[in-house]
C-alpha atoms as a PDB file:
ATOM      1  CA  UNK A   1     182.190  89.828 -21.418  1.00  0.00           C
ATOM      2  CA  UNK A   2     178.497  88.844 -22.929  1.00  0.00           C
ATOM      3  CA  UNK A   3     176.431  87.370 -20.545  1.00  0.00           C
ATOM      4  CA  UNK A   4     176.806  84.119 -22.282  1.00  0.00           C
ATOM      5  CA  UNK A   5     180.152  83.481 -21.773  1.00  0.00           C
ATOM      6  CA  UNK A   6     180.297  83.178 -18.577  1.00  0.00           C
ATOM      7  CA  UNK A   7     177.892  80.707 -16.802  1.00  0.00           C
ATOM      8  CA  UNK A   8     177.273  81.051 -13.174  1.00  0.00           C
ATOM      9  CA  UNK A   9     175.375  79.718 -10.170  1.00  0.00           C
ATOM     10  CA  UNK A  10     172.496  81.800  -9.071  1.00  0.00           C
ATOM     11  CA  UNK A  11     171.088  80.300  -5.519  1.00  0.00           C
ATOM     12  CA  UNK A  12     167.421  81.753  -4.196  1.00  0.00           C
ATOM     13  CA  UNK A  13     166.567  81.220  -0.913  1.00  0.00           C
ATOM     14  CA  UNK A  14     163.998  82.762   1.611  1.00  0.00           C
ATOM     15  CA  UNK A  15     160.443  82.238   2.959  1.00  0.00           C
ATOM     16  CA  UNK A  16     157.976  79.706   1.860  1.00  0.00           C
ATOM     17  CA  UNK A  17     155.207  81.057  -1.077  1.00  0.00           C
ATOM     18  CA  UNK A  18     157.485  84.049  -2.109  1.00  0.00           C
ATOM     19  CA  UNK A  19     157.469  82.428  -5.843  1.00  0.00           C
ATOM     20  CA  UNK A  20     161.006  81.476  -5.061  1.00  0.00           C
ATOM     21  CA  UNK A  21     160.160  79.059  -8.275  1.00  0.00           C
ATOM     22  CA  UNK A  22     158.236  80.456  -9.968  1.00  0.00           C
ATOM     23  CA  UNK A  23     160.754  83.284 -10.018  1.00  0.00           C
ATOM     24  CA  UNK A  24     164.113  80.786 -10.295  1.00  0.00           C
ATOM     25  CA  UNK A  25     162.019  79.248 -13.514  1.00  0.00           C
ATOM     26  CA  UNK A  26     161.544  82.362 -15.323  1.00  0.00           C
ATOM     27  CA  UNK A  27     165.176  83.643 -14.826  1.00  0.00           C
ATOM     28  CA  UNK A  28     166.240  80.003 -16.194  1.00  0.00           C
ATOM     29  CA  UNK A  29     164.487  80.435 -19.086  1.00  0.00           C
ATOM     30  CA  UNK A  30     165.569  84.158 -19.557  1.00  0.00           C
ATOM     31  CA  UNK A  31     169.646  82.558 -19.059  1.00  0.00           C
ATOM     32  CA  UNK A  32     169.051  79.605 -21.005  1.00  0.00           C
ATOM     33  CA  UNK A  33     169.706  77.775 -17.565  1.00  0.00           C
ATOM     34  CA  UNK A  34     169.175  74.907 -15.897  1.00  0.00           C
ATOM     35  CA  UNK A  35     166.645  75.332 -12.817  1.00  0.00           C
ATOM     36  CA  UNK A  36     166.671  72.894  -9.917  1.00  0.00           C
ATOM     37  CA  UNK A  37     163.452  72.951  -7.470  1.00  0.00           C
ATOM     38  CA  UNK A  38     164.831  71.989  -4.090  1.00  0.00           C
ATOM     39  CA  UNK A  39     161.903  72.310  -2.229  1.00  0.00           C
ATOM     40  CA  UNK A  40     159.918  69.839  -4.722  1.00  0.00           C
ATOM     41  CA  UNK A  41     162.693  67.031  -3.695  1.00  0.00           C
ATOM     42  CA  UNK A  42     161.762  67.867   0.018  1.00  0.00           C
ATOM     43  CA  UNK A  43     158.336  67.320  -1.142  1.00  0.00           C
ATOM     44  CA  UNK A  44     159.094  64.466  -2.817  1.00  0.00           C
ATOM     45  CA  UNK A  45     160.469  62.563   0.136  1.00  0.00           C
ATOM     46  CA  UNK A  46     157.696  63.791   2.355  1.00  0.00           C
ATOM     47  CA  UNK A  47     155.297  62.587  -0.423  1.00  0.00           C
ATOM     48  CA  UNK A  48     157.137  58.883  -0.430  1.00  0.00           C
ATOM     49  CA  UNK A  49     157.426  59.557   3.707  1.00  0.00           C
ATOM     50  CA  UNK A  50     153.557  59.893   3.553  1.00  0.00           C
ATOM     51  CA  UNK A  51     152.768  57.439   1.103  1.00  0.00           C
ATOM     52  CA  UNK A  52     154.780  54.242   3.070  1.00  0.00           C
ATOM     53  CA  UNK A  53     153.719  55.106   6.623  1.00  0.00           C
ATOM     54  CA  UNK A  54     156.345  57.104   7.736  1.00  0.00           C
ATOM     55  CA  UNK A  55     154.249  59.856   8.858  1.00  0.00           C
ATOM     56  CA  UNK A  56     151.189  58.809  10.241  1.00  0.00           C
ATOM     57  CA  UNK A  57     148.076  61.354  11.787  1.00  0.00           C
ATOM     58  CA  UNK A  58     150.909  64.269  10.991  1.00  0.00           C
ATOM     59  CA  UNK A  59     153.401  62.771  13.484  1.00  0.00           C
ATOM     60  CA  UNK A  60     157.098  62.335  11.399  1.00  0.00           C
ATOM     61  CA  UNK A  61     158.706  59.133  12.009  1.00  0.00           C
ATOM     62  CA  UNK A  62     162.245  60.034  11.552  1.00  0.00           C
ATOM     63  CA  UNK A  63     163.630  56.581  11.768  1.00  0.00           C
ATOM     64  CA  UNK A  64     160.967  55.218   9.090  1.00  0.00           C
ATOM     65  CA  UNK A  65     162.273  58.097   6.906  1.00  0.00           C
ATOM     66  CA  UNK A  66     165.598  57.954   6.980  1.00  0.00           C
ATOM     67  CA  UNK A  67     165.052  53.987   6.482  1.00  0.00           C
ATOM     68  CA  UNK A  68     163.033  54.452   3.129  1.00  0.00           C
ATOM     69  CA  UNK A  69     166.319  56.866   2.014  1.00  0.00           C
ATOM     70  CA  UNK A  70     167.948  54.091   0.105  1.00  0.00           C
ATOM     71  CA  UNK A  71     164.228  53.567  -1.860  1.00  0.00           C
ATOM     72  CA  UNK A  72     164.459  57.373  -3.095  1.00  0.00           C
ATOM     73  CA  UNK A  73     165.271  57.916  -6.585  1.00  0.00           C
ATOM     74  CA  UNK A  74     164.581  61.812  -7.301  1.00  0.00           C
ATOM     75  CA  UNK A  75     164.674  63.082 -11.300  1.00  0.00           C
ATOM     76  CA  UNK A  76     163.760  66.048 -13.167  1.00  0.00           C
ATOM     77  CA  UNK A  77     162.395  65.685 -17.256  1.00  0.00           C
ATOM     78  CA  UNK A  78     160.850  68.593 -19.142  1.00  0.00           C
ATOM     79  CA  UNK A  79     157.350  69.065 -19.877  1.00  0.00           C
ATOM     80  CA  UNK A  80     156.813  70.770 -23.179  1.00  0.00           C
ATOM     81  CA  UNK A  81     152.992  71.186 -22.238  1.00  0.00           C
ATOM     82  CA  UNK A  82     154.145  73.435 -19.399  1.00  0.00           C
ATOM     83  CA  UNK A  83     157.283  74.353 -20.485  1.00  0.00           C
ATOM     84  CA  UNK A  84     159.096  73.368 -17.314  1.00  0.00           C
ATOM     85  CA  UNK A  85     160.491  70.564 -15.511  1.00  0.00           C
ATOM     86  CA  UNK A  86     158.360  67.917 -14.013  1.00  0.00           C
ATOM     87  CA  UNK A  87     159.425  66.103 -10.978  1.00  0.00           C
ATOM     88  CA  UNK A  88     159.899  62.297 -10.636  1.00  0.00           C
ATOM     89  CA  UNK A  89     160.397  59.838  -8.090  1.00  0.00           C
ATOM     90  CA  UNK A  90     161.479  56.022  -9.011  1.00  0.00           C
ATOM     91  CA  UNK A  91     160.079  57.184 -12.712  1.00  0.00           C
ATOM     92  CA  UNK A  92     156.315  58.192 -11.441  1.00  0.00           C
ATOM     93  CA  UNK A  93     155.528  62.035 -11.926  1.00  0.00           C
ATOM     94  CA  UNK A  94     154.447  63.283  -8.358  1.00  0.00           C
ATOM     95  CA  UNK A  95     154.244  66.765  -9.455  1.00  0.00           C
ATOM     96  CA  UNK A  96     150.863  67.217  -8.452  1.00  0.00           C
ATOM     97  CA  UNK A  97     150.643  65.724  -5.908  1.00  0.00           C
ATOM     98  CA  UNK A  98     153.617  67.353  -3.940  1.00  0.00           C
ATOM     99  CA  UNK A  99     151.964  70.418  -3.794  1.00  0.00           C
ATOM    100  CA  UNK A 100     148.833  69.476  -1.193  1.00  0.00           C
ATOM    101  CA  UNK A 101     148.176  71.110   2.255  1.00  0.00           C
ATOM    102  CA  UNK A 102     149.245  67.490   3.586  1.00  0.00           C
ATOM    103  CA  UNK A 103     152.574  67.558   2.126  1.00  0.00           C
ATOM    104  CA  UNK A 104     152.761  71.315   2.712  1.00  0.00           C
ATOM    105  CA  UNK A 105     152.140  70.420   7.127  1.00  0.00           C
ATOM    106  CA  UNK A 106     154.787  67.914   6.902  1.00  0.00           C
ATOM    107  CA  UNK A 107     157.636  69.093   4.916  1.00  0.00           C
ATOM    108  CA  UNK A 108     159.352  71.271   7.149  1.00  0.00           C
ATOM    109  CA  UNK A 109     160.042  68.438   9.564  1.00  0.00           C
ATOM    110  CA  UNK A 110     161.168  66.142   7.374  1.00  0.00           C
ATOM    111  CA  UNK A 111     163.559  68.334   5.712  1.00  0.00           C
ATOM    112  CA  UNK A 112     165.007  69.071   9.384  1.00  0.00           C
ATOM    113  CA  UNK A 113     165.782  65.167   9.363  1.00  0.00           C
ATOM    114  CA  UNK A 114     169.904  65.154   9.178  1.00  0.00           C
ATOM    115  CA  UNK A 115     170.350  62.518   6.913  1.00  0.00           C
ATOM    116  CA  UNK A 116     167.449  64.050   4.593  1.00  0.00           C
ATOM    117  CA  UNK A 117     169.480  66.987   4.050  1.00  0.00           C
ATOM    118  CA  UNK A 118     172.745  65.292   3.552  1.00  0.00           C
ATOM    119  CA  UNK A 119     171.223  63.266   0.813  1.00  0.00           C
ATOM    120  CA  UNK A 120     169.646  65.724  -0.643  1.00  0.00           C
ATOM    121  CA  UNK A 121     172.384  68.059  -0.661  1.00  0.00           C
ATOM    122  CA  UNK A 122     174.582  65.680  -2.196  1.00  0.00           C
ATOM    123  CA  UNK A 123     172.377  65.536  -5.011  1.00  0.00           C
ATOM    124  CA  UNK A 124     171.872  69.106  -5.366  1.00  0.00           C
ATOM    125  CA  UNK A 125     175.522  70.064  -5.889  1.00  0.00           C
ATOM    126  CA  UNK A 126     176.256  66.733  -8.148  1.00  0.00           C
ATOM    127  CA  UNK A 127     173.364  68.506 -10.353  1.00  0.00           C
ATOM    128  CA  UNK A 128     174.979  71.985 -10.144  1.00  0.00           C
ATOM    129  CA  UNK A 129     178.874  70.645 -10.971  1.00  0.00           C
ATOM    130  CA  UNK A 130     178.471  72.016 -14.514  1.00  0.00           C
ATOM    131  CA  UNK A 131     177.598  75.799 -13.363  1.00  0.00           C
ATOM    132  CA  UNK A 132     174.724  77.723 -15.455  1.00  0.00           C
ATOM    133  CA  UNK A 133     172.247  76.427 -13.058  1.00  0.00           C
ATOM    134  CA  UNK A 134     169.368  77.990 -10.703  1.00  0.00           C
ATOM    135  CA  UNK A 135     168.146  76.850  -7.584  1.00  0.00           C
ATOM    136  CA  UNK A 136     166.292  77.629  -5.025  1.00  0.00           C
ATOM    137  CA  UNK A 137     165.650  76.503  -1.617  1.00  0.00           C
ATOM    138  CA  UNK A 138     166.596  77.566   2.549  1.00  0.00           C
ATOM    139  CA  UNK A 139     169.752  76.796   2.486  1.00  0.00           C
ATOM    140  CA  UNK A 140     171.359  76.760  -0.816  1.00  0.00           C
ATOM    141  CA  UNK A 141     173.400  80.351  -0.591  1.00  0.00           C
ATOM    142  CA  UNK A 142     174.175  79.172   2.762  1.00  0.00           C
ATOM    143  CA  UNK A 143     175.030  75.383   2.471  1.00  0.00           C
ATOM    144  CA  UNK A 144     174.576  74.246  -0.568  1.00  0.00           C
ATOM    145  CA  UNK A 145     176.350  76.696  -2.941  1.00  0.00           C
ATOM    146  CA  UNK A 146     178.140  78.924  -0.903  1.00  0.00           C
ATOM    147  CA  UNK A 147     180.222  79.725  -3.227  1.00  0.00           C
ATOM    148  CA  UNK A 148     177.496  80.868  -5.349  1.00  0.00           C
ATOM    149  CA  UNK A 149     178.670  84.039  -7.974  1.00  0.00           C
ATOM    150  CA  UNK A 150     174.776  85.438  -7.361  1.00  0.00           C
ATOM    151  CA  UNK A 151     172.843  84.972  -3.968  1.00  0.00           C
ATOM    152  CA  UNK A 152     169.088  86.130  -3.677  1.00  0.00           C
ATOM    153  CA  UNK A 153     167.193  86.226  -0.291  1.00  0.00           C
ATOM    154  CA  UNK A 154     163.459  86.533  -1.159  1.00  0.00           C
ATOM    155  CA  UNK A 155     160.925  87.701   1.147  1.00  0.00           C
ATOM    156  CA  UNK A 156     157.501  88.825   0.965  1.00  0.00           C
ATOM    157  CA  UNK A 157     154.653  89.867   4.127  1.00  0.00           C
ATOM    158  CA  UNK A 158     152.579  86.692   5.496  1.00  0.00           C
ATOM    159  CA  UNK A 159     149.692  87.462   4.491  1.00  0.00           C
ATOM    160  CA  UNK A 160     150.337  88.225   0.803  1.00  0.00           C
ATOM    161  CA  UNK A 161     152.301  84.628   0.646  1.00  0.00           C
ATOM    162  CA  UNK A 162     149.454  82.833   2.205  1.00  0.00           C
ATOM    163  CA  UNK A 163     146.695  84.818  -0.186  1.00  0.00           C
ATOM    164  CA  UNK A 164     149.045  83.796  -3.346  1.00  0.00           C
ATOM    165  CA  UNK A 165     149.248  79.744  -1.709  1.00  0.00           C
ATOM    166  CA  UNK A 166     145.754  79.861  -1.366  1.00  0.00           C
ATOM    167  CA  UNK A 167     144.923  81.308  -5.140  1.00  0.00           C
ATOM    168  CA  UNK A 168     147.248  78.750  -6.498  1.00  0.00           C
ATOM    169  CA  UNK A 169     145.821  75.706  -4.505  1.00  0.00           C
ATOM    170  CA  UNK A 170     142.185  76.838  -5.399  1.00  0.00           C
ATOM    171  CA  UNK A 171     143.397  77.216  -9.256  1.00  0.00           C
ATOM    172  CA  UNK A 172     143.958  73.431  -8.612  1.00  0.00           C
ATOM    173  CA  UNK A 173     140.487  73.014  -7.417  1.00  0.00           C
ATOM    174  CA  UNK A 174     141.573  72.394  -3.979  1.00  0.00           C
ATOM    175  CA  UNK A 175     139.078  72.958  -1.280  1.00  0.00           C
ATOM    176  CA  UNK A 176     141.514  75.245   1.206  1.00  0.00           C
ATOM    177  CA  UNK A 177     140.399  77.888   4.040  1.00  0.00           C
ATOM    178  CA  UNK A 178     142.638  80.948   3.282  1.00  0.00           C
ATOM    179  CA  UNK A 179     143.158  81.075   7.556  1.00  0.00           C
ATOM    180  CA  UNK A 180     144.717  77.692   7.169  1.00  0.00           C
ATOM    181  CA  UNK A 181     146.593  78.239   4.931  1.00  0.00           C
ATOM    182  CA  UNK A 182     148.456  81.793   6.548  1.00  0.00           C
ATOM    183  CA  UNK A 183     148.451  79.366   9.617  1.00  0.00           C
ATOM    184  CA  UNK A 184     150.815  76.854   7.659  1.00  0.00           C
ATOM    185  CA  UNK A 185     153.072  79.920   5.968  1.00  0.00           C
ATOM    186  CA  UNK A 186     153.560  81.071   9.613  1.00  0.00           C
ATOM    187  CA  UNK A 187     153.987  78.232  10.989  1.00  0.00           C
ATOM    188  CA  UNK A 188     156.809  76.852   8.212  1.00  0.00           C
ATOM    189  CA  UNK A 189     158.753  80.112   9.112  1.00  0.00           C
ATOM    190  CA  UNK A 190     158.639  79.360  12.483  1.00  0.00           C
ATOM    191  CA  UNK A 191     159.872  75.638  11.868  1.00  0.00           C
ATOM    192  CA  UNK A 192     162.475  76.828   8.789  1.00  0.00           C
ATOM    193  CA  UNK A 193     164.505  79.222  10.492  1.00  0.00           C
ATOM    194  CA  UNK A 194     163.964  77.562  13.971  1.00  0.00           C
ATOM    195  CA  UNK A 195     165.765  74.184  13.122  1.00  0.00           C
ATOM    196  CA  UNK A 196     169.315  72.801  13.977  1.00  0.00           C
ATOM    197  CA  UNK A 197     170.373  71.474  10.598  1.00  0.00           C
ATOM    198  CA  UNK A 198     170.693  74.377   7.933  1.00  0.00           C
ATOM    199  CA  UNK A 199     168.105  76.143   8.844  1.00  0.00           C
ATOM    200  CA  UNK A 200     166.775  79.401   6.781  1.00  0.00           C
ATOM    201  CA  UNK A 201     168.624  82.535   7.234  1.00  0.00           C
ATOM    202  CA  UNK A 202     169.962  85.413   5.071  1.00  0.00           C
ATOM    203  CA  UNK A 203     173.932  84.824   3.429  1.00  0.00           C
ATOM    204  CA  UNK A 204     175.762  87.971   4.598  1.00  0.00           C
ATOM    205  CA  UNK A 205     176.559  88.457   1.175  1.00  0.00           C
ATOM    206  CA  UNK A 206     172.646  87.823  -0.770  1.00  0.00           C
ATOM    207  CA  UNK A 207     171.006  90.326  -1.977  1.00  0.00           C
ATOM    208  CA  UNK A 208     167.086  90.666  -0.508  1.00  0.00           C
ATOM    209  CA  UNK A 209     164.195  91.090  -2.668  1.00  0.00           C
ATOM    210  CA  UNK A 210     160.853  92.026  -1.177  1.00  0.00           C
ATOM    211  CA  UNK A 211     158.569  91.390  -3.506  1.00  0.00           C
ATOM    212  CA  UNK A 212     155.320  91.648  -1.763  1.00  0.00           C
ATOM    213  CA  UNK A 213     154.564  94.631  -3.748  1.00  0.00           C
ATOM    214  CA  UNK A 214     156.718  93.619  -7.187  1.00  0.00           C
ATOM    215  CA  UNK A 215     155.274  92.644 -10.587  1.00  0.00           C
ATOM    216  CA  UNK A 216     156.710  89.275 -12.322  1.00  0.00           C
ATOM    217  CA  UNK A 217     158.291  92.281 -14.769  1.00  0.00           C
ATOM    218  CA  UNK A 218     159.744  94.289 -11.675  1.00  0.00           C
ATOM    219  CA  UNK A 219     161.277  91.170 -10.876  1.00  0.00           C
ATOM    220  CA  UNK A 220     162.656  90.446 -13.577  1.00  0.00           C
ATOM    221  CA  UNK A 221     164.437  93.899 -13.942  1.00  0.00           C
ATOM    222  CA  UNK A 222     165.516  93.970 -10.571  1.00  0.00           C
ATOM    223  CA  UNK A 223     167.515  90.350 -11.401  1.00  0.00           C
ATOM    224  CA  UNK A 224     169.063  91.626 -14.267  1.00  0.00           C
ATOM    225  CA  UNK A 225     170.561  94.317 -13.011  1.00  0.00           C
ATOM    226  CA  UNK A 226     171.928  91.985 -10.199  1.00  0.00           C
ATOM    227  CA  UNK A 227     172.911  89.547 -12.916  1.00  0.00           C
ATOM    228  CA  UNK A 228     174.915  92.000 -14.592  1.00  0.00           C
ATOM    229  CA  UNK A 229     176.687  93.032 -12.116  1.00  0.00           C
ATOM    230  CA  UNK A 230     177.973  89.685 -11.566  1.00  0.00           C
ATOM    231  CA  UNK A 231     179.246  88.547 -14.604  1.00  0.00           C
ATOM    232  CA  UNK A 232     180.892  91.986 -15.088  1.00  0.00           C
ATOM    233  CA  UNK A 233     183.140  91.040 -12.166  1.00  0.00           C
END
């Protein structure tokens, strides 16, 4: 069987600023997939959480969230200028503005909110019903897609995540201390794989992929001989 002829669903999950998307995106466009950025929709809410007093001084409201729910429309379009999807909420593009150190202290308590998740989750696998799709995520191996034909745990040391966040944000021209930044990475862990609804932890049957030391090629060949094994099966 050619690896077009049978479309799968390939879930990546593991620790914040392991280029979990950045990876998912590149093996999309190597599949001629569809990816899905779960952790941008968790953004997303935050971002709306943040933007209509929800979360005030860094304190979560959870009740204010869950009330602005219903207020939530989350899309994805392509951007031919970067040659990826763009993220939208009620038709504005908040891709940008997702990715601040304010959005990044707040996420990982909003995303612990129940009925946070069970929207989102909802949405996730009404996106993946047609198969040939990527995502990645905490809990999508585990909740999500558990089902999934290909599972990937990614992982990387703290300090080499928090050196890549803090490249990335000051690509951006954002003014970021690189100690505040490990502080958050360490700090999200903590929160991730600490929490009572889905929280982050290995599938017993993912594959893990430390990639702390791993070139975006290395990757790459690493997933394809995963991928291959799959549809082989």
């Amino acid at each position: 069987m050619s690896d077009t002829e049978q479309r799968i669903i390939i879930a990546i999950d593991g620790f914040s600023s392991c280029g979990k998307s950045t990876f998912a995106k590149a093996i999309a466009a190597r599949l001629g997939y569809i990816f899905i950025d779960t952790g941008a929709m968790y953004r997303a809410v935050t971002l709306y959480a943040l933007e209509h007093g929800a979360i005030r001084s860094g304190i979560v409201d959870e009740d204010a969230v869950e009330a602005l729910l219903p207020q939530i429309s989350i899309t994805f379009r392509f951007n031919p200028e970067r040659g990826a999807s763009d993220i939208y909420v009620n038709g504005d593009r908040v891709e940008g503005k997702i990715r601040t150190i304010e959005v990044s202290n707040c996420v990982s308590r909003v995303s612990a909110i129940p009925a946070v998740r069970r929207k989102l989750v909802a949405m996730q696998q009404e996106m993946g019903r047609r198969r040939g799709v990527v995502m990645d995520g905490r809990d999508i191996g585990t909740v999500v897609f558990p089902d999934a034909e290909l599972k990937i745990f990614m992982t990387a040391d703290p300090k080499v995540r928090a050196q890549r966040r803090y490249d990335e944000l000051r690509a951006k021209g954002d003014c970021v201390s690189l100690e505040a930044i490990e502080r958050n990475v360490r700090e999200r862990d903590k929160a991730d794989m600490g929490r009572a609804i889905s929280p982050l932890r290995q599938a017993a049957d993912a594959v893990v992929l430390d990639n702390s030391r791993m070139s975006v090629a290395e990757q790459m060949e690493w997933f394809m001989d995963e991928y291959r094994v799959r549809i082989r099966q």
